[in-house]
N, C-alpha and C. Protein backbone atom coordinates (compact mmCIF):
# COMPACT_ATOMS: atom_id res chain seq x y z
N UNK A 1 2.54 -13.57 -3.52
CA UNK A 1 2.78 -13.15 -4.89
C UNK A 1 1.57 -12.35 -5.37
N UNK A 2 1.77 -11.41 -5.75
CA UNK A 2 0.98 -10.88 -6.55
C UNK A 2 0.84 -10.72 -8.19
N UNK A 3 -0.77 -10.81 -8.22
CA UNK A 3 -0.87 -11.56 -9.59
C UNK A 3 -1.58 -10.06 -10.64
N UNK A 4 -0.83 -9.38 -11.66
CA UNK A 4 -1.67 -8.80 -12.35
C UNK A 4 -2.38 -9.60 -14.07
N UNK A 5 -3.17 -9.28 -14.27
CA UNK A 5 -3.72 -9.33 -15.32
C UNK A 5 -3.93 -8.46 -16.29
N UNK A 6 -2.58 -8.17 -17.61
CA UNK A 6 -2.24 -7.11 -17.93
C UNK A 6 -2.69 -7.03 -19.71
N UNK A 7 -3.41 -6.23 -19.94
CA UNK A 7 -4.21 -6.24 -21.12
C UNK A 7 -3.40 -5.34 -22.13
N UNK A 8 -3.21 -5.83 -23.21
CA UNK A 8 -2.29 -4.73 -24.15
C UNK A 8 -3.54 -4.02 -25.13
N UNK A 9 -4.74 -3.40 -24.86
CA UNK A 9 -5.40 -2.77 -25.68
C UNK A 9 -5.86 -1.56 -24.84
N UNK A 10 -6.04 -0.39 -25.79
CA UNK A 10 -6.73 0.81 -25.17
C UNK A 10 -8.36 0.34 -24.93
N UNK A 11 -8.90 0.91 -23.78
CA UNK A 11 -10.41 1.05 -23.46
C UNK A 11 -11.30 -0.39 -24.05
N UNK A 12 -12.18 -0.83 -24.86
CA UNK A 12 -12.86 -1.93 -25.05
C UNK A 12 -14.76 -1.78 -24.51
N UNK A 13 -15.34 -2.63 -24.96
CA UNK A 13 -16.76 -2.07 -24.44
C UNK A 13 -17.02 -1.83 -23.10
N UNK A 14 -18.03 -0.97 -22.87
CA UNK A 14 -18.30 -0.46 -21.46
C UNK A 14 -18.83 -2.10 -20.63
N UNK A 15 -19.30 -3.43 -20.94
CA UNK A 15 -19.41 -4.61 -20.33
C UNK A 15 -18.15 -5.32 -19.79
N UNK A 16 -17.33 -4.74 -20.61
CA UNK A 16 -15.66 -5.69 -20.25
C UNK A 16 -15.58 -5.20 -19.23
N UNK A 17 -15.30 -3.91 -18.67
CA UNK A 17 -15.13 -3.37 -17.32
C UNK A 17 -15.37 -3.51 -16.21
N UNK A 18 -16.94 -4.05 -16.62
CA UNK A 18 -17.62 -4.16 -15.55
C UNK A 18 -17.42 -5.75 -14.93
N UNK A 19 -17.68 -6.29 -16.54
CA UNK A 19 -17.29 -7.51 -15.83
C UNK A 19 -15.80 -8.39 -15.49
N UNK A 20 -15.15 -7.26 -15.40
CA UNK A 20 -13.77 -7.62 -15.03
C UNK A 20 -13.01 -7.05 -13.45
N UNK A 21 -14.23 -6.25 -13.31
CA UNK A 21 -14.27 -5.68 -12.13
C UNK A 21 -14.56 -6.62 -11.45
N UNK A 22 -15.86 -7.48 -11.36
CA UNK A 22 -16.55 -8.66 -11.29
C UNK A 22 -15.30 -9.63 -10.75
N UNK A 23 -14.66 -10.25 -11.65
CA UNK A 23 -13.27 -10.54 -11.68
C UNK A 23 -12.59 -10.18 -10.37
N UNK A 24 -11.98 -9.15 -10.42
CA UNK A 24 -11.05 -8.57 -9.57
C UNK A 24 -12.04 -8.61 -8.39
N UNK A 25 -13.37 -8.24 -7.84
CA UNK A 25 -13.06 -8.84 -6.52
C UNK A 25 -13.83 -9.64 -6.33
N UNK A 26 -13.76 -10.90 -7.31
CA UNK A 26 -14.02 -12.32 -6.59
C UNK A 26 -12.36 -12.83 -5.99
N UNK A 27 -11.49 -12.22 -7.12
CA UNK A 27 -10.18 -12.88 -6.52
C UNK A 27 -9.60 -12.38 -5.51
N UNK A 28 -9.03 -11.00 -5.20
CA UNK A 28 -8.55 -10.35 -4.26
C UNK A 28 -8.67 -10.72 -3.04
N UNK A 29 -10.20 -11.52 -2.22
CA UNK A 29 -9.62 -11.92 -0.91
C UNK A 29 -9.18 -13.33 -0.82
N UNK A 30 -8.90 -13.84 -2.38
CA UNK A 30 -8.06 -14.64 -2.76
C UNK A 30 -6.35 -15.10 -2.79
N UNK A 31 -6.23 -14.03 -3.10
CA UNK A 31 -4.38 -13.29 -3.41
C UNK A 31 -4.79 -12.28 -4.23
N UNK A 32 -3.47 -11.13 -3.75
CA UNK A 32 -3.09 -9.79 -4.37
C UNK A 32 -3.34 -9.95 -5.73
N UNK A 33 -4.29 -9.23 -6.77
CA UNK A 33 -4.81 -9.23 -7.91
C UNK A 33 -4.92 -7.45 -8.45
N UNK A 34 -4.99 -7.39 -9.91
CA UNK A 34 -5.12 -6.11 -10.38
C UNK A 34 -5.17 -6.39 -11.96
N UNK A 35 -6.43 -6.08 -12.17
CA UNK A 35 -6.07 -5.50 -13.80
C UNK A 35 -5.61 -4.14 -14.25
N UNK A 36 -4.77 -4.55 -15.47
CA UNK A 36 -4.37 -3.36 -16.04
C UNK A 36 -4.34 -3.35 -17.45
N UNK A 37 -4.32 -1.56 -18.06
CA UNK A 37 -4.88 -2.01 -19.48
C UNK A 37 -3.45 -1.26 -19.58
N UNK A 38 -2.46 -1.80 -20.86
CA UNK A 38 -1.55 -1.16 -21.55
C UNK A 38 -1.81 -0.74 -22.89
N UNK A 39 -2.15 0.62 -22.83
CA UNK A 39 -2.72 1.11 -24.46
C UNK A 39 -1.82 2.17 -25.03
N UNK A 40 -1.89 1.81 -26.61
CA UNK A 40 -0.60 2.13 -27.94
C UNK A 40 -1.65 2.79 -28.38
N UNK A 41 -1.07 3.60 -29.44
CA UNK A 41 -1.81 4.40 -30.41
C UNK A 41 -2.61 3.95 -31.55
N UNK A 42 -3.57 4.11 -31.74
CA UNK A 42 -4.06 3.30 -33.16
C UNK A 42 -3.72 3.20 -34.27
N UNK A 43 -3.75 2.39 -34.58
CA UNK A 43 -3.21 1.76 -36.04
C UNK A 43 -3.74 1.03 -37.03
N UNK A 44 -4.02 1.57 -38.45
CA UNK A 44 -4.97 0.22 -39.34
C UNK A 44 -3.93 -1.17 -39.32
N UNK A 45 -4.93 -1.67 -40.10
CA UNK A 45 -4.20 -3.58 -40.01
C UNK A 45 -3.18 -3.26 -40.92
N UNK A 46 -3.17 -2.26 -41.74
CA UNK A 46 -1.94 -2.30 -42.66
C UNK A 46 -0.97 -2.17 -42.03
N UNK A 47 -0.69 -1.14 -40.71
CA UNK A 47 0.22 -0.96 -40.14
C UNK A 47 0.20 -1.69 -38.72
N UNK A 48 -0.45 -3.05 -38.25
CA UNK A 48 -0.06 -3.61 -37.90
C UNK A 48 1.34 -4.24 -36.96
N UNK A 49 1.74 -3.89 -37.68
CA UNK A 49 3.09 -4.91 -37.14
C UNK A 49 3.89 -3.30 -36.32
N UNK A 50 3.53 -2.44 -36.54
CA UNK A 50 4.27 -1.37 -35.58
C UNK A 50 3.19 -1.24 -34.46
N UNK A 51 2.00 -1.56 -34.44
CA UNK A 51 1.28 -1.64 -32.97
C UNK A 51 1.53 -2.63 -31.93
N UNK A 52 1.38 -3.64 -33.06
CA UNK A 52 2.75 -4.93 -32.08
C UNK A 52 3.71 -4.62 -31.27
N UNK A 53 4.71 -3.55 -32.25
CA UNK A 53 6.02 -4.00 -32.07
C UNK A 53 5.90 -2.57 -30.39
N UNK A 54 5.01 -2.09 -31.03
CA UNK A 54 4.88 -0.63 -30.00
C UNK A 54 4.24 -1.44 -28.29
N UNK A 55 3.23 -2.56 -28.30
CA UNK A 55 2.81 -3.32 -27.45
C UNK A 55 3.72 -4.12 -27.04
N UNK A 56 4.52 -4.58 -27.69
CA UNK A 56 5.84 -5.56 -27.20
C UNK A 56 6.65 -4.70 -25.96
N UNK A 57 7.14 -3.37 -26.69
CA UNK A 57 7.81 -2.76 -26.28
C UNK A 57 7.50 -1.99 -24.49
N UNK A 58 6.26 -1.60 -25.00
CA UNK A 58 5.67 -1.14 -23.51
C UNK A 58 5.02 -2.42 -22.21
N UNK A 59 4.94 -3.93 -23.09
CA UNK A 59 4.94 -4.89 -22.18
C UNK A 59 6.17 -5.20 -21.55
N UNK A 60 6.94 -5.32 -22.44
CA UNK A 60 8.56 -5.80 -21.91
C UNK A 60 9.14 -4.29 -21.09
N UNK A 61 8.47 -3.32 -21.16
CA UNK A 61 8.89 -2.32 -20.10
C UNK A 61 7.97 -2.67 -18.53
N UNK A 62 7.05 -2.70 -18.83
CA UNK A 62 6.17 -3.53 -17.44
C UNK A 62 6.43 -4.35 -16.78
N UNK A 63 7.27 -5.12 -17.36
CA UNK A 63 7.93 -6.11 -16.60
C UNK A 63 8.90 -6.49 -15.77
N UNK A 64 9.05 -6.67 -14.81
CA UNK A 64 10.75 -6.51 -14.39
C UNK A 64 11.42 -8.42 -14.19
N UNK A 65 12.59 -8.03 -14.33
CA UNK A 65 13.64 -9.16 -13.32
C UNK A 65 12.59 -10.02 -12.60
N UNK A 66 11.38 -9.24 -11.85
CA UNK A 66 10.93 -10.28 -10.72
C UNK A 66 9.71 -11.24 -11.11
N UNK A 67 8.91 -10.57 -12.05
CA UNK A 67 8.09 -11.50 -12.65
C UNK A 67 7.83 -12.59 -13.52
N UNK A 68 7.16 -13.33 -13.29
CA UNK A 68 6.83 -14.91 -14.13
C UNK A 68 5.67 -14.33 -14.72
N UNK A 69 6.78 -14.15 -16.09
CA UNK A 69 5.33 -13.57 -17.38
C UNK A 69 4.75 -15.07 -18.26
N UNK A 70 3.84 -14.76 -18.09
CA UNK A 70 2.86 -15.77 -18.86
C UNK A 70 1.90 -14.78 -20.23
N UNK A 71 2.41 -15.72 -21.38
CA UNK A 71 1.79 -15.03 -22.58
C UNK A 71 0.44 -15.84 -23.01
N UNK A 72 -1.00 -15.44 -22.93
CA UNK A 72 -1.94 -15.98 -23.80
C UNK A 72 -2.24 -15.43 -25.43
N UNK A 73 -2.05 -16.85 -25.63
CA UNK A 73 -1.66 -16.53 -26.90
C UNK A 73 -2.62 -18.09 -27.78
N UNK A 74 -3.06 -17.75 -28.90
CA UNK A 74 -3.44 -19.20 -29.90
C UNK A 74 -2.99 -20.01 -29.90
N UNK A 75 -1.06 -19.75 -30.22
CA UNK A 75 -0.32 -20.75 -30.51
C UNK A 75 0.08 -21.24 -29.30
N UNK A 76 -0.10 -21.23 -28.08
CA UNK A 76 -0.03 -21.88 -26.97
C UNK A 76 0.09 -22.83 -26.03
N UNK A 77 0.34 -23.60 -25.21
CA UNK A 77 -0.09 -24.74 -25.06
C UNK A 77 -1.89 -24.75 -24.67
N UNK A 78 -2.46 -25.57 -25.12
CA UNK A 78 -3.45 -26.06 -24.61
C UNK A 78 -3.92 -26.43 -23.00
N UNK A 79 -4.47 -25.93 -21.94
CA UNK A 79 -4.93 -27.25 -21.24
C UNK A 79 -6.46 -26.82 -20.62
N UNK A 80 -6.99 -27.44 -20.11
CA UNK A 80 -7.37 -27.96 -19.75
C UNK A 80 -7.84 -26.84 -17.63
N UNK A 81 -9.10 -27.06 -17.16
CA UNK A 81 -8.81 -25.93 -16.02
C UNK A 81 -7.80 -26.67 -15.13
N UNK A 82 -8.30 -27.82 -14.70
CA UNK A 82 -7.31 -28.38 -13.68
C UNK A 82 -5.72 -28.21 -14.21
N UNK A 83 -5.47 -28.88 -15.40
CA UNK A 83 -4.35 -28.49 -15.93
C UNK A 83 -3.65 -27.32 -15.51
N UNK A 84 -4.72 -26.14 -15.97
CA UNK A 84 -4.24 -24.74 -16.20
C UNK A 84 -3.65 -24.14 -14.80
N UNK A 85 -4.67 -24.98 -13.49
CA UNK A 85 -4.47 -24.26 -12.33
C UNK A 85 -2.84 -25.04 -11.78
N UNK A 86 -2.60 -26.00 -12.11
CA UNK A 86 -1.30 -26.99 -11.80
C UNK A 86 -0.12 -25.62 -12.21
N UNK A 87 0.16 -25.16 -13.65
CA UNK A 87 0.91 -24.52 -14.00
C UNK A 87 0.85 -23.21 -13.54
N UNK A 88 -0.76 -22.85 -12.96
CA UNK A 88 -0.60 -21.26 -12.06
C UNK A 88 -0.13 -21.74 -10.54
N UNK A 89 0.03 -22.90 -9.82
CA UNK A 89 0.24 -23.13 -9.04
C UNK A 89 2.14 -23.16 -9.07
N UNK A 90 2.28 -23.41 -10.31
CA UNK A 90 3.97 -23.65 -10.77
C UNK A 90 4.75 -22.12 -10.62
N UNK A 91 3.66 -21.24 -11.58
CA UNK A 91 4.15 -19.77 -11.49
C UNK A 91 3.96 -19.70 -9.68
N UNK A 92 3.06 -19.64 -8.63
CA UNK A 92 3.04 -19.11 -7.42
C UNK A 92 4.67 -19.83 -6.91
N UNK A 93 4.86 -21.14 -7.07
CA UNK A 93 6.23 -21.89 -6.11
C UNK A 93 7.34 -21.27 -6.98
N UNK A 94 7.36 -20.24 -8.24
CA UNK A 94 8.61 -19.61 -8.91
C UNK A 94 9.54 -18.87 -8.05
N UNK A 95 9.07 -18.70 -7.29
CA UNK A 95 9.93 -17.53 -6.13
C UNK A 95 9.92 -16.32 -6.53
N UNK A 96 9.24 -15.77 -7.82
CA UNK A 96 9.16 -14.67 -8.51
C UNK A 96 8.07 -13.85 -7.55
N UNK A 97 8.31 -12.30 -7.65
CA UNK A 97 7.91 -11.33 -6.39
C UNK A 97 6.03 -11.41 -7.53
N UNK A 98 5.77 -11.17 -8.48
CA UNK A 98 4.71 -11.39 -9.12
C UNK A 98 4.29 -11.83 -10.16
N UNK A 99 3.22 -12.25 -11.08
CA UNK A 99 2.97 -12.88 -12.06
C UNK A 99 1.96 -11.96 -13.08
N UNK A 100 2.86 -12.14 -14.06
CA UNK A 100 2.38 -11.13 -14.86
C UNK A 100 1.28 -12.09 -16.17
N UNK A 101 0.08 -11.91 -16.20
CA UNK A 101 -0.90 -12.65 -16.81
C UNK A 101 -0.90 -11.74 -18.39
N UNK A 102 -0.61 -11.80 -19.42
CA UNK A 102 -0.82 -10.77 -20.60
C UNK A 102 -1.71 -11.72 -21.55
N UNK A 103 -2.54 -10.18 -22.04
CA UNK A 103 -3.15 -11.05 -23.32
C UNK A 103 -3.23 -9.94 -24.23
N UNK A 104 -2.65 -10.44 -25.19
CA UNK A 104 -2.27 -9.75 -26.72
C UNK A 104 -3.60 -8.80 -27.01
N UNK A 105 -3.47 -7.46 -27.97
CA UNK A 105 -3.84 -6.71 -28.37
C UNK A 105 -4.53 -7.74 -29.68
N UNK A 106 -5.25 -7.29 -30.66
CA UNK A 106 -6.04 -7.61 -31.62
C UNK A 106 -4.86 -8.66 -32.82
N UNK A 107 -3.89 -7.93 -32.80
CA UNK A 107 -2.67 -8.34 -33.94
C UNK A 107 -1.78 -9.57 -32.77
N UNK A 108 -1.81 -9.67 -31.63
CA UNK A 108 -0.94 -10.76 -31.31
C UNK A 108 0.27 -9.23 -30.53
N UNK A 109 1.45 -10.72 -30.35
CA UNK A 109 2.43 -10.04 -29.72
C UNK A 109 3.49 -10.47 -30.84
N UNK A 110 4.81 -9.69 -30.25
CA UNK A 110 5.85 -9.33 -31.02
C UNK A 110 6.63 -10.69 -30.84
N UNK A 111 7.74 -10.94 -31.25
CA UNK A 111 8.88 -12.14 -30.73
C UNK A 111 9.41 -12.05 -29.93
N UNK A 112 9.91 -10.46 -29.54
CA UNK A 112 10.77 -10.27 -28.70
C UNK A 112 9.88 -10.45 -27.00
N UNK A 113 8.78 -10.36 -27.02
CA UNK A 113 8.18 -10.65 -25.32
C UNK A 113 8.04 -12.12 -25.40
N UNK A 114 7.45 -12.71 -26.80
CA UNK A 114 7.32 -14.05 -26.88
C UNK A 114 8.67 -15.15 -26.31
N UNK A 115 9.34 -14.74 -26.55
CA UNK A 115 11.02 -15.03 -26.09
C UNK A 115 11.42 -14.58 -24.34
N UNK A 116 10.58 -13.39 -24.15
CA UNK A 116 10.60 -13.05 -22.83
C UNK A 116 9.90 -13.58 -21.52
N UNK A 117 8.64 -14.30 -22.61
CA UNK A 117 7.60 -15.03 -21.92
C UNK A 117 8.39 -16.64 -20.87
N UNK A 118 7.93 -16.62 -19.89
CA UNK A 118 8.22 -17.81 -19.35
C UNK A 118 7.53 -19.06 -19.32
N UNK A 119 6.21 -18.45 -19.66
CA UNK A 119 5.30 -19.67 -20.52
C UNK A 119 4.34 -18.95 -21.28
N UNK A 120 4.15 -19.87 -22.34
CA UNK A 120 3.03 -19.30 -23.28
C UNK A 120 1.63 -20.34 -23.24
N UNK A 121 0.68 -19.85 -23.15
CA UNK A 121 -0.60 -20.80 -23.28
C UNK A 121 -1.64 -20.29 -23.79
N UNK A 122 -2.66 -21.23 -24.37
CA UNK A 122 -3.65 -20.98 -25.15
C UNK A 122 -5.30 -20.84 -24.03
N UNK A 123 -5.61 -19.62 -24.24
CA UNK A 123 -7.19 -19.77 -23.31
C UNK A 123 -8.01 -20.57 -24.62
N UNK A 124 -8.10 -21.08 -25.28
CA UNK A 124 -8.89 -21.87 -26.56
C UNK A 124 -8.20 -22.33 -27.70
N UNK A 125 -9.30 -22.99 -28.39
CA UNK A 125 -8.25 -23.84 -29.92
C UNK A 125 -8.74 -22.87 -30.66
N UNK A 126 -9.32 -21.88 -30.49
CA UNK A 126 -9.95 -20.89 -31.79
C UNK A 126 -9.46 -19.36 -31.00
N UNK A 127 -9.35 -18.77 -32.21
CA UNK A 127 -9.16 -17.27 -32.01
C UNK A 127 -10.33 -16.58 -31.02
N UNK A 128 -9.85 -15.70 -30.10
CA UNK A 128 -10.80 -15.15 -29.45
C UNK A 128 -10.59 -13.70 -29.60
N UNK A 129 -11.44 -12.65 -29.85
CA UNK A 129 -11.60 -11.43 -29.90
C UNK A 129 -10.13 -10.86 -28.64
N UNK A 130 -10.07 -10.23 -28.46
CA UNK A 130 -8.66 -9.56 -27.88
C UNK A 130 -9.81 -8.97 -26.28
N UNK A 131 -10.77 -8.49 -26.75
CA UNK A 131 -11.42 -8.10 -25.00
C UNK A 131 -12.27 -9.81 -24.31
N UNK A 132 -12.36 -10.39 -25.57
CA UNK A 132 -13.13 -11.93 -25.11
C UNK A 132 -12.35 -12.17 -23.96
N UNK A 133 -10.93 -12.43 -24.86
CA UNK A 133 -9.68 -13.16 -24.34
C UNK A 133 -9.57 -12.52 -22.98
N UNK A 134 -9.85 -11.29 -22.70
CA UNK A 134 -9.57 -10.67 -21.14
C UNK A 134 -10.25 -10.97 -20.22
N UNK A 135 -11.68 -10.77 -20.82
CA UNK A 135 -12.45 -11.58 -19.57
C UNK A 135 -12.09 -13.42 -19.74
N UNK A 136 -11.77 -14.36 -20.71
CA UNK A 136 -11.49 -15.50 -20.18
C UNK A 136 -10.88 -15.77 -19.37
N UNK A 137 -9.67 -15.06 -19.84
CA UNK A 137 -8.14 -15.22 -18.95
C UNK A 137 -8.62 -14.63 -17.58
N UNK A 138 -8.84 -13.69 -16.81
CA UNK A 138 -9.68 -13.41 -15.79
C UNK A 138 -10.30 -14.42 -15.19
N UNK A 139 -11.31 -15.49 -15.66
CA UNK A 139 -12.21 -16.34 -15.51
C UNK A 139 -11.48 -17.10 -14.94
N UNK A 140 -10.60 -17.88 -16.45
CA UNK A 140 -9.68 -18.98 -15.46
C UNK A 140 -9.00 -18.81 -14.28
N UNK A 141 -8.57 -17.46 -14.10
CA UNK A 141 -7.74 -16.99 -13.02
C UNK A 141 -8.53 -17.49 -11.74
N UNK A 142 -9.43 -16.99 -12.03
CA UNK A 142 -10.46 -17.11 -10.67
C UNK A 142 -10.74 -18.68 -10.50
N UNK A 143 -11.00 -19.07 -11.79
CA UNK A 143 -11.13 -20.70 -11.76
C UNK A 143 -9.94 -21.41 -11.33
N UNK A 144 -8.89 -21.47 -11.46
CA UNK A 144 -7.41 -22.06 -11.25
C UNK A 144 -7.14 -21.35 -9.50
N UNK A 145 -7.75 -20.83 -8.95
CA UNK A 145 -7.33 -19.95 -7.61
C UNK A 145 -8.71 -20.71 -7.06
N UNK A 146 -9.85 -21.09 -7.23
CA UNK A 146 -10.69 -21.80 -6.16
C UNK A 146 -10.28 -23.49 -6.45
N UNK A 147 -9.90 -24.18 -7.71
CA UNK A 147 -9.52 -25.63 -7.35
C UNK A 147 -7.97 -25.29 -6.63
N UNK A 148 -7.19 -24.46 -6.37
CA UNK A 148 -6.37 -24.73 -5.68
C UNK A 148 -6.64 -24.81 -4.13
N UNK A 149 -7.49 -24.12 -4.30
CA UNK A 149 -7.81 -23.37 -2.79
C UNK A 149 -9.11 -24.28 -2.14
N UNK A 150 -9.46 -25.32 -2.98
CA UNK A 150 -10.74 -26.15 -2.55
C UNK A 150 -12.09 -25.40 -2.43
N UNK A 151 -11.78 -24.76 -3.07
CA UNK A 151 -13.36 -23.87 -3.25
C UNK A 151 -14.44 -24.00 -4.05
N UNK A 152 -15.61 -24.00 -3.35
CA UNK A 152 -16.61 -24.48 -4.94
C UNK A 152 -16.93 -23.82 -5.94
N UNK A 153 -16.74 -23.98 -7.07
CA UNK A 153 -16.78 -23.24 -8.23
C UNK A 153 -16.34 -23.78 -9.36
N UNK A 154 -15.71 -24.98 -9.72
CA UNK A 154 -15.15 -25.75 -10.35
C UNK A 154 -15.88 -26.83 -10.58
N UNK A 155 -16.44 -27.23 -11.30
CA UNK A 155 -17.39 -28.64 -11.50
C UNK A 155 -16.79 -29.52 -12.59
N UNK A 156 -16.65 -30.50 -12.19
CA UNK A 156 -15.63 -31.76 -12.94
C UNK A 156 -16.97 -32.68 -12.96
């Protein structure tokens, strides 16, 4: 299975990159991995809810039939790393051809991917900046892929 990690914001500071690169190849001789950034046009907070609805739209086009989309999101479930890696271990036994990792643009996501989502979960109990959230989600990835894999990097 191959796993992307799919970001709904244009560009972000020149550190995210790098350290998401960082990311991508600690995992790769892990399993098939890739970040990707999906970027909408800008929009003030007033208009909001059409950058959403414009990010919904071009996520739910990214997606196909074959993937187990997972939404990070606030309202989420909670867990925990071991937790977290149990349920990435759930998405790998889906039989789905890849796993699509998303994390919301600054405003969140729309209803309509939220509904599309096959699970939704929380990387924290507090709001995280929208590029934070990329490198977390990244992190855990890598974290949930060495306790599966018995690798050291995980300290309980």
């Amino acid at each position: 299975m191959k796993v992307v990690l799919l970001c709904l914001s244009s560009g972000g500071p020149p550190w995210l990159k790098e350290a998401l690169g960082d990311f991508e190849r600690k995992i790769r001789p892990l399993i098939p991995f890739e970040t990707a950034q999906l970027s909408s046009k800008s929009f003030s907070r007033k208009n909001s809810r059409r950058k959403v609805a414009e990010e919904g739209r071009k996520a739910r086009e990214a997606a196909t039939s074959d993937d187990f989309v997972v939404l990070f999101d606030e309202r989420g479930v909670a867990l925990d790393s071991p937790a977290f890696a149990k349920k990435v271990n759930t998405v790998f036994l889906s039989g789905k051809k890849r796993a699509l990792f998303i994390v919301g643009g600054p405003f969140g996501f729309d209803e309509e991917l939220r509904r599309r989502a096959d699970m939704i979960l929380a990387l924290a109990p507090f709001v995280l900046n929208h590029f934070v959230a990329q490198l977390v989600a990244a992190e855990q990835i890598y974290r949930s892929l060495t306790i599966l894999k018995g690798l050291p990097y995980h300290n309980e």
